[in-house]
PDB file of N, CA and C in Angstrom:
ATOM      1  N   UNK A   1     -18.444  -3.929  -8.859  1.00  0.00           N
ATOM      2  CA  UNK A   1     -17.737  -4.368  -7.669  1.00  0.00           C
ATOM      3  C   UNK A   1     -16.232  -4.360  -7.937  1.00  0.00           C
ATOM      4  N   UNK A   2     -15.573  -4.049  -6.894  1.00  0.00           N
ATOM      5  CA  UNK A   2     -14.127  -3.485  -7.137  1.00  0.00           C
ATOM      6  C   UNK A   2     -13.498  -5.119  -6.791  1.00  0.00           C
ATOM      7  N   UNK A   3     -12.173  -5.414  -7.661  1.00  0.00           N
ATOM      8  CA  UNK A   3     -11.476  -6.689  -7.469  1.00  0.00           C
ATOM      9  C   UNK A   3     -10.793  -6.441  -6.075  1.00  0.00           C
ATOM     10  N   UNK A   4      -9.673  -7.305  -5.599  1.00  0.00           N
ATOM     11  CA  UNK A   4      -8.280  -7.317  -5.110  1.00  0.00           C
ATOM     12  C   UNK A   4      -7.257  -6.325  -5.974  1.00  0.00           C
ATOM     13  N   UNK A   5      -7.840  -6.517  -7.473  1.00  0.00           N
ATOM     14  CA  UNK A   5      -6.472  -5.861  -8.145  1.00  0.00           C
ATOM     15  C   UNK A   5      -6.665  -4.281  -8.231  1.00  0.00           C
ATOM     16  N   UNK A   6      -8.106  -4.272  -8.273  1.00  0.00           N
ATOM     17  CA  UNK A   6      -8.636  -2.928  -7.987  1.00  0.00           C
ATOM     18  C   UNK A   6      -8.175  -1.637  -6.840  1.00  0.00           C
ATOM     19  N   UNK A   7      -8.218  -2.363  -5.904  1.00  0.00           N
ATOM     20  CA  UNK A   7      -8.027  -1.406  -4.836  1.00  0.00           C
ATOM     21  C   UNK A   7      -6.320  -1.439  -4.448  1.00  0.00           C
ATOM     22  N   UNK A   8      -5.426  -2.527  -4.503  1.00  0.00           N
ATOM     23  CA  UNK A   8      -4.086  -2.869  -4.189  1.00  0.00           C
ATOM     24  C   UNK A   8      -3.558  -2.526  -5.851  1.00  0.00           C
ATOM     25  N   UNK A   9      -3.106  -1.441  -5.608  1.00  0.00           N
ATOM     26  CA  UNK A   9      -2.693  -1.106  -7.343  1.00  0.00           C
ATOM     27  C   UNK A   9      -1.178  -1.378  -7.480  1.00  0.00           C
ATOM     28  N   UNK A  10      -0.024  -1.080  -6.674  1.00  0.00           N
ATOM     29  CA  UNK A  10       1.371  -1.619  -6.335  1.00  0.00           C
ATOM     30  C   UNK A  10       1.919  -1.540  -5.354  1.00  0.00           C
ATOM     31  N   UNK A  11       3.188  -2.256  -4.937  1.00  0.00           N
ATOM     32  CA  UNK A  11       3.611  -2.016  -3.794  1.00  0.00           C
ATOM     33  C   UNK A  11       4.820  -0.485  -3.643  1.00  0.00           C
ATOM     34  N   UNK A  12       4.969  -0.345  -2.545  1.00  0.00           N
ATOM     35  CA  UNK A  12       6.108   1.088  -2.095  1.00  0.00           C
ATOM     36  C   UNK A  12       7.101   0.489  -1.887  1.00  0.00           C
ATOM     37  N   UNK A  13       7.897   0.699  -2.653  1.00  0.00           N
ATOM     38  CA  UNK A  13       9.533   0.594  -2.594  1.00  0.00           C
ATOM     39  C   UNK A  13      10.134   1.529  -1.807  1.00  0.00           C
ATOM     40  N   UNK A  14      10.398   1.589  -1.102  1.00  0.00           N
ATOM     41  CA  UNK A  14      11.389   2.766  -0.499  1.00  0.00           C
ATOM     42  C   UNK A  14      12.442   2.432   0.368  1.00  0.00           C
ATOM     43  N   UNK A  15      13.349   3.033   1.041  1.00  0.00           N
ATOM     44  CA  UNK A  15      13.715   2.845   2.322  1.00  0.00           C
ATOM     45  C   UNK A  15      13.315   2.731   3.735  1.00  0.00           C
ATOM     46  N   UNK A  16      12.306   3.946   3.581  1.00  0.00           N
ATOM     47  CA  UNK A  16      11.789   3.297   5.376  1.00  0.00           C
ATOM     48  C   UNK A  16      10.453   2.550   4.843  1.00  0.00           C
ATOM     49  N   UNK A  17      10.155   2.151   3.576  1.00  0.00           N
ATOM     50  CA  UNK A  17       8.970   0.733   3.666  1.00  0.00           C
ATOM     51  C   UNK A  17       9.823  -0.560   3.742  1.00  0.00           C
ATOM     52  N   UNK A  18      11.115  -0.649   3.476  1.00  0.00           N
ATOM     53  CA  UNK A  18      11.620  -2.064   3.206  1.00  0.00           C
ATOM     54  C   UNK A  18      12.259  -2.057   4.810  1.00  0.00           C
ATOM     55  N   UNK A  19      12.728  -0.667   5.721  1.00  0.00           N
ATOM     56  CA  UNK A  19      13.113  -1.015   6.798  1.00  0.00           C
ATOM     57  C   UNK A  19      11.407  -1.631   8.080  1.00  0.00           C
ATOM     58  N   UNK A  20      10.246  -1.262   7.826  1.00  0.00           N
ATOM     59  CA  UNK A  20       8.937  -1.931   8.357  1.00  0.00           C
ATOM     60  C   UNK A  20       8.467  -3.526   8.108  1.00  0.00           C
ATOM     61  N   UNK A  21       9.703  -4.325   6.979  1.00  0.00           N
ATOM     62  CA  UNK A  21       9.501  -5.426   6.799  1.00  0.00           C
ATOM     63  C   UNK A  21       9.563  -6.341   8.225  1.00  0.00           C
ATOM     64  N   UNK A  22      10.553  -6.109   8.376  1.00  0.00           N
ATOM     65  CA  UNK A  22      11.417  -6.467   9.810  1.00  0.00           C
ATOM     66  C   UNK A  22      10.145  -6.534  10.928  1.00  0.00           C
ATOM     67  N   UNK A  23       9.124  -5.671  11.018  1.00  0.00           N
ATOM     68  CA  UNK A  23       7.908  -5.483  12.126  1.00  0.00           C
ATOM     69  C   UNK A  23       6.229  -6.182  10.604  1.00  0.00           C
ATOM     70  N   UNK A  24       6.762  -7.036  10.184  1.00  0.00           N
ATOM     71  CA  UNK A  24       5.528  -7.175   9.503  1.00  0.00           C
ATOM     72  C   UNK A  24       4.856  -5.846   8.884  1.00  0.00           C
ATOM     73  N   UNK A  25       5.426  -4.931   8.779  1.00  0.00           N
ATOM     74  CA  UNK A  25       4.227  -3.887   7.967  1.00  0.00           C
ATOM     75  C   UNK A  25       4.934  -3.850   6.554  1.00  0.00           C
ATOM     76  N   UNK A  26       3.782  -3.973   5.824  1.00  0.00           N
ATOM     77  CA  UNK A  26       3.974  -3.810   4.518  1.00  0.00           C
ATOM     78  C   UNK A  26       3.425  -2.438   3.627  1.00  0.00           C
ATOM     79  N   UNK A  27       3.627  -1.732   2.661  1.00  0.00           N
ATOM     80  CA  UNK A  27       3.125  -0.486   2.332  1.00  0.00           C
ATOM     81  C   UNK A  27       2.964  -0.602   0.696  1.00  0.00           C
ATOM     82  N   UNK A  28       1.372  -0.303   0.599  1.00  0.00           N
ATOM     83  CA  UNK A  28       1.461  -0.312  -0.444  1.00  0.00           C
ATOM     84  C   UNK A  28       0.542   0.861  -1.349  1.00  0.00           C
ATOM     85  N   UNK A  29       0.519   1.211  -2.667  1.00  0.00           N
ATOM     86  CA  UNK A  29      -0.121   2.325  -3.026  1.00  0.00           C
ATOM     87  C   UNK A  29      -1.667   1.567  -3.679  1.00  0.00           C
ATOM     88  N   UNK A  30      -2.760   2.415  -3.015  1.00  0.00           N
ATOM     89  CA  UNK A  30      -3.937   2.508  -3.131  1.00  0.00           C
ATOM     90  C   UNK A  30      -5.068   2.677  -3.730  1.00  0.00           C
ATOM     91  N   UNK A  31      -5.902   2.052  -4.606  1.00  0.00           N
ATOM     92  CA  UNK A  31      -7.244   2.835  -4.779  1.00  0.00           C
ATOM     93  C   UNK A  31      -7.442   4.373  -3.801  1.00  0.00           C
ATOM     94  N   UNK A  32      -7.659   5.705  -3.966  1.00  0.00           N
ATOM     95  CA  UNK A  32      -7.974   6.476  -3.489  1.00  0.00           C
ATOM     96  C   UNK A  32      -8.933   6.093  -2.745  1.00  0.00           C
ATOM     97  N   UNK A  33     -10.160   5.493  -3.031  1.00  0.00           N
ATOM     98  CA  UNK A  33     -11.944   5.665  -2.738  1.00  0.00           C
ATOM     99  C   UNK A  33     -11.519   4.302  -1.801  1.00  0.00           C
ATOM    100  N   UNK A  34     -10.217   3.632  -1.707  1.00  0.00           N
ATOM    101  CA  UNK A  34     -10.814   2.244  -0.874  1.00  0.00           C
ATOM    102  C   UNK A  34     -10.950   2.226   0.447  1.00  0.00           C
ATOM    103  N   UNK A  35     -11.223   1.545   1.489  1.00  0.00           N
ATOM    104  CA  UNK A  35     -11.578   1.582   2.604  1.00  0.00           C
ATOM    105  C   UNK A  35     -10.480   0.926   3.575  1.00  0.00           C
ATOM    106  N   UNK A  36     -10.335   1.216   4.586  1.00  0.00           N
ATOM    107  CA  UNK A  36      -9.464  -0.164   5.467  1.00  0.00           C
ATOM    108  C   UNK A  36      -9.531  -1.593   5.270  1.00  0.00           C
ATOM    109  N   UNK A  37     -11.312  -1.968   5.376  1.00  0.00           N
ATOM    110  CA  UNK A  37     -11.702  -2.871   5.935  1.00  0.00           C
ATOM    111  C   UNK A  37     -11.403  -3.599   4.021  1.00  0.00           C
ATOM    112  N   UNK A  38     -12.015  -2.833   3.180  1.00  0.00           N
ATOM    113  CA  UNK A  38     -11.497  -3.275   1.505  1.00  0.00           C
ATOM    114  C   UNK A  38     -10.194  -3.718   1.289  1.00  0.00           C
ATOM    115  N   UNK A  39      -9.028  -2.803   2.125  1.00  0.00           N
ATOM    116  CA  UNK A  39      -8.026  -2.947   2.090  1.00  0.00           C
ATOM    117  C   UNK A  39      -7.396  -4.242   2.596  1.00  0.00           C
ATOM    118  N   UNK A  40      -8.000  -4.415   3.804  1.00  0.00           N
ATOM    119  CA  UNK A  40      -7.761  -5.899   4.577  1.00  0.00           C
ATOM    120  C   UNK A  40      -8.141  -6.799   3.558  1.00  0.00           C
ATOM    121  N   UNK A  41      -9.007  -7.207   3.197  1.00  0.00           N
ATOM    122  CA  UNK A  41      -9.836  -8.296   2.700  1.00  0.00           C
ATOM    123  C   UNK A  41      -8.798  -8.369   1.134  1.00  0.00           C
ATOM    124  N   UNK A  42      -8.258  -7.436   0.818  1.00  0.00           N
ATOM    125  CA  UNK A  42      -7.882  -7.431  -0.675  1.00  0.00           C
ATOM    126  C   UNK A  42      -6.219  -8.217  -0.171  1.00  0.00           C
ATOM    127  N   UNK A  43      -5.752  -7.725   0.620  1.00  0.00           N
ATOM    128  CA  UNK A  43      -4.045  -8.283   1.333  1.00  0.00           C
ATOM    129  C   UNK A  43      -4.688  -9.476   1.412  1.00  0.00           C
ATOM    130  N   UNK A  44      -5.567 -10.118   2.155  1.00  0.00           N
ATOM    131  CA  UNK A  44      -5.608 -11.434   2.598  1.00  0.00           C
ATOM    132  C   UNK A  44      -5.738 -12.599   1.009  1.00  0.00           C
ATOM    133  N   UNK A  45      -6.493 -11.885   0.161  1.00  0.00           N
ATOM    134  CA  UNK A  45      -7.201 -12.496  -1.059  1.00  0.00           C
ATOM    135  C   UNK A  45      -6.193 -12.274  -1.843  1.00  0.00           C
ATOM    136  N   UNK A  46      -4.904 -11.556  -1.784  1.00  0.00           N
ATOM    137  CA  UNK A  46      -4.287 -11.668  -2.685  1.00  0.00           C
ATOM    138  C   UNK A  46      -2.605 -11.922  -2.442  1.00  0.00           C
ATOM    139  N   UNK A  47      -2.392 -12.144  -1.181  1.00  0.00           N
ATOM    140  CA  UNK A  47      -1.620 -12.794  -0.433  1.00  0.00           C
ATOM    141  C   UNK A  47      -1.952 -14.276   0.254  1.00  0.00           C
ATOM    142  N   UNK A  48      -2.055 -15.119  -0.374  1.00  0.00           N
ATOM    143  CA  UNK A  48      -2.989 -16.283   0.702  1.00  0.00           C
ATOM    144  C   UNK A  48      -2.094 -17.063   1.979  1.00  0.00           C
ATOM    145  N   UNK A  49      -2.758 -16.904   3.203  1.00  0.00           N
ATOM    146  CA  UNK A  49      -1.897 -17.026   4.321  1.00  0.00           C
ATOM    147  C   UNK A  49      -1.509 -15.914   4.819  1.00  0.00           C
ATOM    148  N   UNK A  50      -1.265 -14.530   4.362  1.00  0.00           N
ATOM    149  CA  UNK A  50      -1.623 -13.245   5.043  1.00  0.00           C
ATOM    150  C   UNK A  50      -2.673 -13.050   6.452  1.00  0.00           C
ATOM    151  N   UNK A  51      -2.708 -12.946   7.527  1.00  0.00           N
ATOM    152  CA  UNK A  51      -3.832 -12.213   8.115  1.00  0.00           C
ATOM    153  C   UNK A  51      -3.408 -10.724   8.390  1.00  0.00           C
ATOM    154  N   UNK A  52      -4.180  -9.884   8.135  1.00  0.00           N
ATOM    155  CA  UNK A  52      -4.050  -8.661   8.701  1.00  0.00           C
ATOM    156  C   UNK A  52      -4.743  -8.186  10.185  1.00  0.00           C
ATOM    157  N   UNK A  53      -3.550  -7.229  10.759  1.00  0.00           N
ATOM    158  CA  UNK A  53      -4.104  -6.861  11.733  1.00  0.00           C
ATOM    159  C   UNK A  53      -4.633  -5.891  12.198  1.00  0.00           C
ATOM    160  N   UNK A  54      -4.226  -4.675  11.685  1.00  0.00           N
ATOM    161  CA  UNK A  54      -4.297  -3.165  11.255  1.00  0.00           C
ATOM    162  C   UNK A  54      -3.931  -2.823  10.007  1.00  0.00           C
ATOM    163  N   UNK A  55      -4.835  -1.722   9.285  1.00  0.00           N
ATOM    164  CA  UNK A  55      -4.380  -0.728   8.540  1.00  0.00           C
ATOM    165  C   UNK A  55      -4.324   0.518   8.475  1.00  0.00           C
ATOM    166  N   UNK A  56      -3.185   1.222   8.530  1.00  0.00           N
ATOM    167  CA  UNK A  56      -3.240   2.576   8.612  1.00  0.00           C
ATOM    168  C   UNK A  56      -2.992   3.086   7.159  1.00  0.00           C
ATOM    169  N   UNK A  57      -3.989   4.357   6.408  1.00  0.00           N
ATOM    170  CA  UNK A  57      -3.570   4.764   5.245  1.00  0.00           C
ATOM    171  C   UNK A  57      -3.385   6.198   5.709  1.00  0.00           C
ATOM    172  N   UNK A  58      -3.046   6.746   4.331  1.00  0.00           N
ATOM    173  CA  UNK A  58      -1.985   8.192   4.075  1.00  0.00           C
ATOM    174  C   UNK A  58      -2.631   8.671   2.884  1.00  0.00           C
ATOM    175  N   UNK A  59      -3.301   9.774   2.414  1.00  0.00           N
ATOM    176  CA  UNK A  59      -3.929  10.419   1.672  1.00  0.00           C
ATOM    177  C   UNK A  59      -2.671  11.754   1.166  1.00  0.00           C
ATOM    178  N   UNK A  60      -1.971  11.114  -0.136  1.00  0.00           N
ATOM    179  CA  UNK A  60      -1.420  11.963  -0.428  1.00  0.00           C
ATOM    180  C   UNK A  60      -1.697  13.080  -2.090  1.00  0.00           C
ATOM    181  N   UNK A  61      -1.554  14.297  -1.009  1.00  0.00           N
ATOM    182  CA  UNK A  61      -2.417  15.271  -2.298  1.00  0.00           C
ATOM    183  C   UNK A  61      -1.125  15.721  -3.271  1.00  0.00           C
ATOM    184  N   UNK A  62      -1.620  16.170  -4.315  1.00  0.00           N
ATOM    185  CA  UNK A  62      -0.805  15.994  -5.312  1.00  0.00           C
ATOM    186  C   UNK A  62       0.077  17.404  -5.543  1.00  0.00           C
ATOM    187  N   UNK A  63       0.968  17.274  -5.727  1.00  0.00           N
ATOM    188  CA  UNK A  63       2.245  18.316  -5.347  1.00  0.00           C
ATOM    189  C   UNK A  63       2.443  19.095  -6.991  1.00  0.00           C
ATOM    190  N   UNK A  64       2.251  20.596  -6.609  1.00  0.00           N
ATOM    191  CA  UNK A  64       2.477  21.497  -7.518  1.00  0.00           C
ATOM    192  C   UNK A  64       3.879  21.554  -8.549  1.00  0.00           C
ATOM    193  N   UNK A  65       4.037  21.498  -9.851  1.00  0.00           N
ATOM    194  CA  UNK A  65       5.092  21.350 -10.404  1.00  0.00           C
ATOM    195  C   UNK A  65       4.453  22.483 -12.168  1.00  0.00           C
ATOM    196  N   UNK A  66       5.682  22.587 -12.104  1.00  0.00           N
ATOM    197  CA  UNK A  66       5.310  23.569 -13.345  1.00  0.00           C
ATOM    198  C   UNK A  66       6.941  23.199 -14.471  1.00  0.00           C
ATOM    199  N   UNK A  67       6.026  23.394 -15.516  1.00  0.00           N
ATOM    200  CA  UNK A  67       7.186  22.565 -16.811  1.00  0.00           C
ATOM    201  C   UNK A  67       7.412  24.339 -17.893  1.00  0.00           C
ATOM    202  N   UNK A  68       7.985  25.035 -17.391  1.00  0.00           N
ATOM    203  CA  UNK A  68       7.992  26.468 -18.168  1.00  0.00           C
ATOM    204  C   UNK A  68       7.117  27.009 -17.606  1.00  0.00           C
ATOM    205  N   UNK A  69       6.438  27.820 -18.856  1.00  0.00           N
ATOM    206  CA  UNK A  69       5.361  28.625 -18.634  1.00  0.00           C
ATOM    207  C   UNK A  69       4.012  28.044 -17.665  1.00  0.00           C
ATOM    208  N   UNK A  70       3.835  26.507 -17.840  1.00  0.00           N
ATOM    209  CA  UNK A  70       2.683  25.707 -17.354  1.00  0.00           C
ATOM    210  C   UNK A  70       3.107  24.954 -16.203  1.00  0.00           C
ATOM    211  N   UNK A  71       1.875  25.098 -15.837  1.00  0.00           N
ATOM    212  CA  UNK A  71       2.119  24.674 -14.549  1.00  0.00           C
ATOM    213  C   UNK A  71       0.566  24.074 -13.981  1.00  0.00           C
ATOM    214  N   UNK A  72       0.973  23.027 -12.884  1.00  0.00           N
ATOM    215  CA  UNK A  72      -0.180  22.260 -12.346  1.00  0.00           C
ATOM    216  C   UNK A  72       0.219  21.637 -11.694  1.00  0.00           C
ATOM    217  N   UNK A  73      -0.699  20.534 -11.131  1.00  0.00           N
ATOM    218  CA  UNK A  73      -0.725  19.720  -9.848  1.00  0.00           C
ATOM    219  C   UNK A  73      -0.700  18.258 -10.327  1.00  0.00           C
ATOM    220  N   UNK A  74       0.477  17.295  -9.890  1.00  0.00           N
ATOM    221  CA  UNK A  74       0.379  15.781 -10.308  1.00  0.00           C
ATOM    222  C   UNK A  74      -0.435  15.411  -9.453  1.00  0.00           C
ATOM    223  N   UNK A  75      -1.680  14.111  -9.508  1.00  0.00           N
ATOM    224  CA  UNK A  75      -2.025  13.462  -9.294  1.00  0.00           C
ATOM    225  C   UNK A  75      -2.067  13.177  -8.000  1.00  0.00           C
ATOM    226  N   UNK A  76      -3.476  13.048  -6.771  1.00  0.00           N
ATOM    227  CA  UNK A  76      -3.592  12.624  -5.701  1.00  0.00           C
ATOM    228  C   UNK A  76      -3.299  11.098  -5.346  1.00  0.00           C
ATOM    229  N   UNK A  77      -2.964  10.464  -4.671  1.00  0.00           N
ATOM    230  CA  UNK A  77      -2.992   9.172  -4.422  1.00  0.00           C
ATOM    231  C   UNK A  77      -3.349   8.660  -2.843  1.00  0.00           C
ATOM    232  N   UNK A  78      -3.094   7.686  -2.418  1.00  0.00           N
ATOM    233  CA  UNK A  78      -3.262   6.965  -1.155  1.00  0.00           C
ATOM    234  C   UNK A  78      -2.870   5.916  -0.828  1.00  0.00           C
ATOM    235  N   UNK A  79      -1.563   5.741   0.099  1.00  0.00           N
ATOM    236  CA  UNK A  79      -0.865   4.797   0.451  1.00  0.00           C
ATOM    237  C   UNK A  79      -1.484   3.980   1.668  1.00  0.00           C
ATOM    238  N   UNK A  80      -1.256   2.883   2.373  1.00  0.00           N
ATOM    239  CA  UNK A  80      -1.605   2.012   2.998  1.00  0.00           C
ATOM    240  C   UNK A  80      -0.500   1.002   3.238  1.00  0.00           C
ATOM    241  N   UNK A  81      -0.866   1.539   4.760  1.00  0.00           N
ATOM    242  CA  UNK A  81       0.681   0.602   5.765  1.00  0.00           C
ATOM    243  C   UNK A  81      -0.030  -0.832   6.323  1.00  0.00           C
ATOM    244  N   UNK A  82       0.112  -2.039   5.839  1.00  0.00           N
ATOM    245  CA  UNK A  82      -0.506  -2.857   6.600  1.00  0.00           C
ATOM    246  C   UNK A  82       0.516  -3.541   7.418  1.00  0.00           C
ATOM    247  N   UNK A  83      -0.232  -3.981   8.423  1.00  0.00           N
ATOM    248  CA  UNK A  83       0.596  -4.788   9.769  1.00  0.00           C
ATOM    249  C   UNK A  83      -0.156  -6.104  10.234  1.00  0.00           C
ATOM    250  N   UNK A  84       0.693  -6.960   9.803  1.00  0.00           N
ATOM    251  CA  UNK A  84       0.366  -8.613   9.372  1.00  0.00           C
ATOM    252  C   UNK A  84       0.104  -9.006  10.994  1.00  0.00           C
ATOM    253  N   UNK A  85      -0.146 -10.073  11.625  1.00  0.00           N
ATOM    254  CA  UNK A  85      -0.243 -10.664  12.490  1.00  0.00           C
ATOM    255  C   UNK A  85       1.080 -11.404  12.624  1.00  0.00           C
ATOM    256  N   UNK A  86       1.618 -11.967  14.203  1.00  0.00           N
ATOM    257  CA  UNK A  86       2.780 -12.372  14.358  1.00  0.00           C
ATOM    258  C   UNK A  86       2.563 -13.825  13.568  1.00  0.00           C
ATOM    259  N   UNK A  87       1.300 -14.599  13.680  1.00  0.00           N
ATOM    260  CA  UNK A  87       1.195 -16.125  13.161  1.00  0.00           C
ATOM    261  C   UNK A  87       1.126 -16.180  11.724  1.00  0.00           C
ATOM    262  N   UNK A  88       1.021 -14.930  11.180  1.00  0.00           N
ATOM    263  CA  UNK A  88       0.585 -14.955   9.459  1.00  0.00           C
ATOM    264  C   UNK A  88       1.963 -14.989   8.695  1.00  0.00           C
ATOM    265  N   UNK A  89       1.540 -15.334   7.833  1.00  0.00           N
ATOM    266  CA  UNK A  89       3.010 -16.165   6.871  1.00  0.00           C
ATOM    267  C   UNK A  89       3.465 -13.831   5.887  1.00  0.00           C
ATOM    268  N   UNK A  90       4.439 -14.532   5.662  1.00  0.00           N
ATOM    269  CA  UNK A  90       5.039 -13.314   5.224  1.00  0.00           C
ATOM    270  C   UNK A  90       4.522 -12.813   3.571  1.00  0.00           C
ATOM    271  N   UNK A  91       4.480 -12.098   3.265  1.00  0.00           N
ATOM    272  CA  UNK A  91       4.571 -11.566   1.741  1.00  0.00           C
ATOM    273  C   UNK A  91       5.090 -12.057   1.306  1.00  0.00           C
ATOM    274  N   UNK A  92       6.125 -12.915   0.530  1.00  0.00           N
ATOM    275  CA  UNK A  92       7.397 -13.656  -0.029  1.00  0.00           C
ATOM    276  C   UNK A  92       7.698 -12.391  -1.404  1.00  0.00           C
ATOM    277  N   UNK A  93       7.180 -11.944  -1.954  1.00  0.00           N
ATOM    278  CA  UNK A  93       7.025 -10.443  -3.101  1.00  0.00           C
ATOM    279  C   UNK A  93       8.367  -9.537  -2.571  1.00  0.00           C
ATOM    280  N   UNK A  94       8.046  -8.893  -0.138  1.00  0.00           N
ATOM    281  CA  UNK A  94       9.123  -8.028  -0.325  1.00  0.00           C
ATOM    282  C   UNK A  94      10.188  -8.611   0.362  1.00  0.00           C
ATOM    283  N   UNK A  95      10.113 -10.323   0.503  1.00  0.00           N
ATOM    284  CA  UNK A  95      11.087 -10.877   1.057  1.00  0.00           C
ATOM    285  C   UNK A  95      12.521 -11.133  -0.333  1.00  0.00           C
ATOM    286  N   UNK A  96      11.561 -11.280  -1.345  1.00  0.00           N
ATOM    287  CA  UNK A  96      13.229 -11.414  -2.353  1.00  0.00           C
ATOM    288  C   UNK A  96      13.768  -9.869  -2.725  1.00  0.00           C
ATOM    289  N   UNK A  97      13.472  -8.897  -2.363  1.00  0.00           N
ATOM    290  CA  UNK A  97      14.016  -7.697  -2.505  1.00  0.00           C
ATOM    291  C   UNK A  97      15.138  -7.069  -1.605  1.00  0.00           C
ATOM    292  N   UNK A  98      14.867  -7.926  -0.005  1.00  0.00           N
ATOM    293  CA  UNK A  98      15.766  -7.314   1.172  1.00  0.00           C
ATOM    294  C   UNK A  98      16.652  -7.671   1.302  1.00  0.00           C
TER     295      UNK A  98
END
């Protein structure tokens, strides 16, 4: 059985994830194999006072790069945009970053 820590592996730093703070969505990188509904349950259990309201994820395939002669493909992953409820308490994690 997969944990919270399992499927929520870190959060996305970026620019347009820290500008979605502002609308409650938070973004974070994924278990590949996890589910929405896994995904919900893991934000709530590991945020306490979180509710989620939606999750939308992003299946990103892994981008061709070659080092000289060799060459290959880094690593697939899967991001996940969650969008908190207006009554649910905030992340406090990407509130000391903004």
């Amino acid at each position: 059985m997969k944990t919270a820590h399992d499927i929520i592996l870190k959060p996305v730093i970026t620019e347009n994830s820290m500008a979605g703070i502002a609308d409650k969505k938070y973004t974070f990188k994924v278990a590949t194999d996890a589910t929405k509904v896994e995904i919900a349950q893991a934000v709530e259990t590991l945020f306490p006072g979180a509710k989620v309201a939606k999750v939308n994820t992003v299946s990103v395939r892994g981008r061709f790069r070659r080092q000289g002669m060799h060459a290959g493909y880094t690593a697939a992953s899967k991001k996940a945009i969650v969008t908190l409820t207006k009554d649910s308490k905030e992340i406090e994690f990407f509130n000391s970053m903004v």
